[in-house]
Protein backbone atom coordinates (compact mmCIF):
# COMPACT_ATOMS: atom_id res chain seq x y z
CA UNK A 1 -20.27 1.12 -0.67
CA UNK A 2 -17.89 -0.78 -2.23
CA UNK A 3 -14.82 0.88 -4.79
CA UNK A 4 -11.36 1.13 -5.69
CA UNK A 5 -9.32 2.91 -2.88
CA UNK A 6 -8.71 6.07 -4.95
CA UNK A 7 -12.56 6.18 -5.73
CA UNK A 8 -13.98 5.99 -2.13
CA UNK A 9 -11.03 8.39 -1.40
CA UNK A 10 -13.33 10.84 -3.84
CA UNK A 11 -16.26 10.01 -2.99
CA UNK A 12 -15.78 10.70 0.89
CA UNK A 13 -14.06 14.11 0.07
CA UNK A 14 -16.85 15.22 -2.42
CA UNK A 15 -19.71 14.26 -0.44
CA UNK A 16 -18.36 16.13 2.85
CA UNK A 17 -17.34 19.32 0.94
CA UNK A 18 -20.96 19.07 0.06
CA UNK A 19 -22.06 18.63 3.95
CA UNK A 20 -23.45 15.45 3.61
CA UNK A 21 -22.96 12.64 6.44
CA UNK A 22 -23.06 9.02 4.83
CA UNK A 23 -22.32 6.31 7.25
CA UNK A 24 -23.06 3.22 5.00
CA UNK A 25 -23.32 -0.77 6.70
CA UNK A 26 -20.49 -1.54 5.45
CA UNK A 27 -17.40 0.23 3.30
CA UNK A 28 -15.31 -2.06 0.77
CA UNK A 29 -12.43 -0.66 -0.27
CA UNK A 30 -10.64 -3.36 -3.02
CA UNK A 31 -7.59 -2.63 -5.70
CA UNK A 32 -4.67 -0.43 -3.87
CA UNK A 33 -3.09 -0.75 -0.62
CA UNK A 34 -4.99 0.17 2.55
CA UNK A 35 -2.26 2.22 4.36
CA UNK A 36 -3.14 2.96 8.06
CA UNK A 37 -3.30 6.55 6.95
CA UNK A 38 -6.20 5.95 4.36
CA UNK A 39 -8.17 3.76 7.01
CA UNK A 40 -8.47 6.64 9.38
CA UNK A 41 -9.69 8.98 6.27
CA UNK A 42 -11.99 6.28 5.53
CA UNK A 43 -13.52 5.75 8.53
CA UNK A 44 -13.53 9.74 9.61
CA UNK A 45 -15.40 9.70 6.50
CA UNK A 46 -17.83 7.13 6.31
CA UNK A 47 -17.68 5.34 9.79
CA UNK A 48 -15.99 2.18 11.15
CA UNK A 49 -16.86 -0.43 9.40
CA UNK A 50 -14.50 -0.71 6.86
CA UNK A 51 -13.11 -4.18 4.90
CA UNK A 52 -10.39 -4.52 2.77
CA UNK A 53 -10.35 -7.18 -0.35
CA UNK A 54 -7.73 -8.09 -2.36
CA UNK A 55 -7.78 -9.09 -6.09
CA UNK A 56 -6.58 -9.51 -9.75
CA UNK A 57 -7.88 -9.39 -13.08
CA UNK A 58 -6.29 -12.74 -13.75
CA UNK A 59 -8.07 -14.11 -10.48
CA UNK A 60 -10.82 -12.19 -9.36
CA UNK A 61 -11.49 -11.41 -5.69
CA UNK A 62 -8.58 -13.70 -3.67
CA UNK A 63 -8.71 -12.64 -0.19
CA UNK A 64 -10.62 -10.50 2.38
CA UNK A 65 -10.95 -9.05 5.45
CA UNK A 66 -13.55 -7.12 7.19
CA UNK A 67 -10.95 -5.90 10.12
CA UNK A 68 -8.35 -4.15 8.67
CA UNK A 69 -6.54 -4.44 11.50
CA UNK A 70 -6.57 -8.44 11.33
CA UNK A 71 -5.55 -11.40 9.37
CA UNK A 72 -6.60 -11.79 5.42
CA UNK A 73 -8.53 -14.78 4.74
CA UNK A 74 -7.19 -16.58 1.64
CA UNK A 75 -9.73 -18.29 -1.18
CA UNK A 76 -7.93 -21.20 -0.53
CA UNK A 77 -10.11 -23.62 -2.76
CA UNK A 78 -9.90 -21.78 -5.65
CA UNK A 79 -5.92 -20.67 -5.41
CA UNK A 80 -2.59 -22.27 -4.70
CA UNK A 81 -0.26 -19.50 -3.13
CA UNK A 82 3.53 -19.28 -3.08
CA UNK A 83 5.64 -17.16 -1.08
CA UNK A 84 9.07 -16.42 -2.77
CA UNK A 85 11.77 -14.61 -0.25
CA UNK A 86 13.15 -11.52 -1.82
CA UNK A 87 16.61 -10.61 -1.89
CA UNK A 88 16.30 -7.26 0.51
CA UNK A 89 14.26 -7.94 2.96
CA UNK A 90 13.52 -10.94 5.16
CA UNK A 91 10.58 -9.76 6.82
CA UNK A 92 8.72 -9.74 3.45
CA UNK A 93 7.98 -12.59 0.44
CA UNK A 94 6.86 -11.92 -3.43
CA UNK A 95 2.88 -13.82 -4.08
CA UNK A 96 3.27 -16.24 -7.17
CA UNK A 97 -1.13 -17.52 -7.81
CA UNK A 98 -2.05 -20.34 -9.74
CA UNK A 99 -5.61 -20.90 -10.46
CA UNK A 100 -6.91 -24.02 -9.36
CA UNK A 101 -10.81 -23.44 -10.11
CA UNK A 102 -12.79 -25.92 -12.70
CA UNK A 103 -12.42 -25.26 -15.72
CA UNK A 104 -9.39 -22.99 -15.70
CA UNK A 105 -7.60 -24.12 -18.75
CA UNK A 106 -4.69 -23.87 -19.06
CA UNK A 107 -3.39 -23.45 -15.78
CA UNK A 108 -2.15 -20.07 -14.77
CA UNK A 109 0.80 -19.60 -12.52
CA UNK A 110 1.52 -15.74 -12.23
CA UNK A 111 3.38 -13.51 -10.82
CA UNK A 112 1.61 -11.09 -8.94
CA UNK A 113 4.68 -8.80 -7.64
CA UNK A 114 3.14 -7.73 -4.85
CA UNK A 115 5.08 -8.11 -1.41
CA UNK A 116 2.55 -9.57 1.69
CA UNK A 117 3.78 -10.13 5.05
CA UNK A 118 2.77 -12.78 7.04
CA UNK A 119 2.75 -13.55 10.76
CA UNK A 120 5.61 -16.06 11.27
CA UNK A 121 4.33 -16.51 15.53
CA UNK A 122 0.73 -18.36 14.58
CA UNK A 123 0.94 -22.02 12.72
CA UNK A 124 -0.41 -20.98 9.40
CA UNK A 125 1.47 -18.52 8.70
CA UNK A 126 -1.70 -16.01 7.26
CA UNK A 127 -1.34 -12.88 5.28
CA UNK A 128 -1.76 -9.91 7.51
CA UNK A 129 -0.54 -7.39 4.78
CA UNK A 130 -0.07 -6.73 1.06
CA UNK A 131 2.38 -4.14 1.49
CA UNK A 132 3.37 -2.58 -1.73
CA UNK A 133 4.74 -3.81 -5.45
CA UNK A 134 7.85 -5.62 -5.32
CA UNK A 135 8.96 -2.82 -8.80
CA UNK A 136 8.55 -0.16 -6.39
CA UNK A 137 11.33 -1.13 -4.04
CA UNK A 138 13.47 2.07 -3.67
CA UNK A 139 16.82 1.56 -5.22
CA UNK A 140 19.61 2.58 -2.96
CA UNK A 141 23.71 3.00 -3.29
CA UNK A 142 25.47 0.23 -4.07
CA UNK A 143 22.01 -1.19 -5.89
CA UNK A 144 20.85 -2.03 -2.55
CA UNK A 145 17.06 -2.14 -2.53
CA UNK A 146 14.77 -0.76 0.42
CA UNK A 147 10.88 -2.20 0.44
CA UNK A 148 8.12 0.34 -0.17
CA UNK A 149 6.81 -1.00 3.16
CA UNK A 150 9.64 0.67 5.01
CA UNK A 151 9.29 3.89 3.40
CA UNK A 152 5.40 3.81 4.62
CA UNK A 153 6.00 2.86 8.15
CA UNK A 154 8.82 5.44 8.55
CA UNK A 155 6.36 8.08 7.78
CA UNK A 156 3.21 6.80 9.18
CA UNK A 157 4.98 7.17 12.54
CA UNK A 158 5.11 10.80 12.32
CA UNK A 159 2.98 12.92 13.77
CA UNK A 160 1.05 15.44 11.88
CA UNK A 161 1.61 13.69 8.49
CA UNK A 162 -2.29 13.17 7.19
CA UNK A 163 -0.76 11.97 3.62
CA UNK A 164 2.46 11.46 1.85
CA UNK A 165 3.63 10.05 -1.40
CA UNK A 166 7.46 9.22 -1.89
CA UNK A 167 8.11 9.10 -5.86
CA UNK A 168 11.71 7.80 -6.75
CA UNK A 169 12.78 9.56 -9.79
CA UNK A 170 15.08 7.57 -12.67
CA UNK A 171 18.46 9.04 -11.41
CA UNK A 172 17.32 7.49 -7.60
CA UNK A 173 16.62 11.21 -6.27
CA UNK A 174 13.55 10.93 -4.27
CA UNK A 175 10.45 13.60 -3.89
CA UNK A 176 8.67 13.46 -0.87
CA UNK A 177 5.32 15.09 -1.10
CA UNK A 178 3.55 15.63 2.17
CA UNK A 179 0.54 16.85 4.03
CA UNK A 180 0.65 17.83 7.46
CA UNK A 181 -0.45 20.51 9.75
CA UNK A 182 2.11 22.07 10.42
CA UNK A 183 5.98 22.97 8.89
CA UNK A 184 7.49 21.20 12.14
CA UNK A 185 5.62 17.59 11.22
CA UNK A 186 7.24 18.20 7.53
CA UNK A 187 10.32 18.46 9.35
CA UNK A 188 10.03 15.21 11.19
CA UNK A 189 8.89 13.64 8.23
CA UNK A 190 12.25 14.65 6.37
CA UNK A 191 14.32 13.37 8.85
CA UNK A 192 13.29 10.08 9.69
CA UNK A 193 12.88 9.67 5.51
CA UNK A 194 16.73 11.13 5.49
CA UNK A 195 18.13 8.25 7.87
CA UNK A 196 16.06 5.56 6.03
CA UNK A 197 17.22 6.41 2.68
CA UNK A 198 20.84 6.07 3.42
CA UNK A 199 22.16 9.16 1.37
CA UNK A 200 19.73 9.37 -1.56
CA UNK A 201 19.13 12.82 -2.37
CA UNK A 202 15.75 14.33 -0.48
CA UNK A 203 13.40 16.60 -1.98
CA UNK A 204 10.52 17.69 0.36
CA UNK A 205 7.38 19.26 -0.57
CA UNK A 206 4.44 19.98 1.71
CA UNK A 207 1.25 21.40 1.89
CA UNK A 208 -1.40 21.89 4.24
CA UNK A 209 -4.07 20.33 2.40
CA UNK A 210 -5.04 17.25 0.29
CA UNK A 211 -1.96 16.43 -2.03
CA UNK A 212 -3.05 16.74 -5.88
CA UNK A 213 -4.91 13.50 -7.29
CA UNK A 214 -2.43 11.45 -9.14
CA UNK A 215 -3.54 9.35 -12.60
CA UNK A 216 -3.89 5.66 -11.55
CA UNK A 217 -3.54 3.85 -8.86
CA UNK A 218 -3.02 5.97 -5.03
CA UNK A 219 1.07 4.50 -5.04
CA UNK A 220 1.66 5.94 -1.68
CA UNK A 221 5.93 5.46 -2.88
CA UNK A 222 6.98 4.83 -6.06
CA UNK A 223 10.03 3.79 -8.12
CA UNK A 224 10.87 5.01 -11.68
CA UNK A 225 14.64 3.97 -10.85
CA UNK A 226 13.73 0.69 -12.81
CA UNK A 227 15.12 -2.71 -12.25
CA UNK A 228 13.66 -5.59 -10.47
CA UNK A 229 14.87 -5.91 -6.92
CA UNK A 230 14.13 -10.06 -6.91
């Protein structure tokens, strides 16, 4: 089975609100961010093995992995990568892809603006996450700018929290719209979000249940502050 994130998403809840079991040889799931959150929905759903690839219309597929947990491997033969720092947080780079295929006239350089982290410790220096769109960086007081990736880790840490989305409305307020099974993990979930958004104003909204589908892409935080953090 092989799908955008959003569309395996579906398929797994349709086809178990229908009783059926699927446990296919192998799940793909390609085009958003696989957040720790959606690999244990994926895999409750269809089983373990799970990959992950990453890709662009400009580029086609560009890197894979069939461990979530591990390292991406990088096309390397077919792309030339750069990693440019951002301004707002060291732990993370912007991807810049140029196409280096036969035949690929003229010569693309883009910009992605997606953030990946790498792992500094081994040699190589390999991609072990794309972590989020380098637009969606929250925008905080003094124009200071907080990656998406931070947001995310904050709440994947709680307890009780099955799904979130953090939307960052134009005046910088921020909604927070959660799942969780219980009022007490919505709770947590506001407070650690609180202390990592450094005085932004905090709507919370939760649910116990699936959070409504949203058009697009499954964003789990996104900006509408505008600007671009880099």
């Amino acid at each position: 089975v092989y799908g955008p994130l959003s569309a395996v998403l579906e398929l797994g809840a349709t086809i178990a609100a229908r009783g059926i079991r699927h446990r296919p040889r192998r799940l793909i799931s390609t085009g958003e961010r696989l957040t720790a959150g959606h690999r244990q929905r994926l895999e409750s759903m269809f089983g373990p093995r799970l990959g992950d690839f990453y890709g662009m219309t400009e580029f086609g597929l560009m890197a894979c992995r069939n461990d979530p947990s591990r390292r991406f491997r990088v096309f390397e033969k077919d792309l030339h990568l750069e990693y440019l720092p951002t301004r707002y947080d060291d732990g993370l780079e912007r991807l810049v892809a140029s196409d280096l295929r036969p035949g690929a006239q003229p010569l693309i350089r883009f910009d992605t603006g997606d953030l990946v982290r790498r792992e500094p410790a081994l040699d190589d220096r390999p991609i072990v996450e794309f972590v989020g769109r380098d637009h969606d960086a929250l925008v905080l007081p003094e124009r200071r700018r907080l990656a998406p990736y931070r947001v995310t880790n904050a709440l994947e840490a709680i307890d009780g929290v099955r799904a979130f989305r953090v939307v960052q409305q134009a005046d910088t307020s921020v909604d927070l719209y959660l799942d969780c099974t219980a009022e007490a993990a919505a709770a947590r979930a506001r407070h650690s979000l609180t202390q990592t958004l450094a005085g932004l104003t905090l709507r919370t909204h939760w649910q116990d249940g699936p959070l409504p589908a949203q058009p697009g892409k499954q964003c789990p935080v996104i900006s509408l502050a505008g600007g671009n953090p880099s």
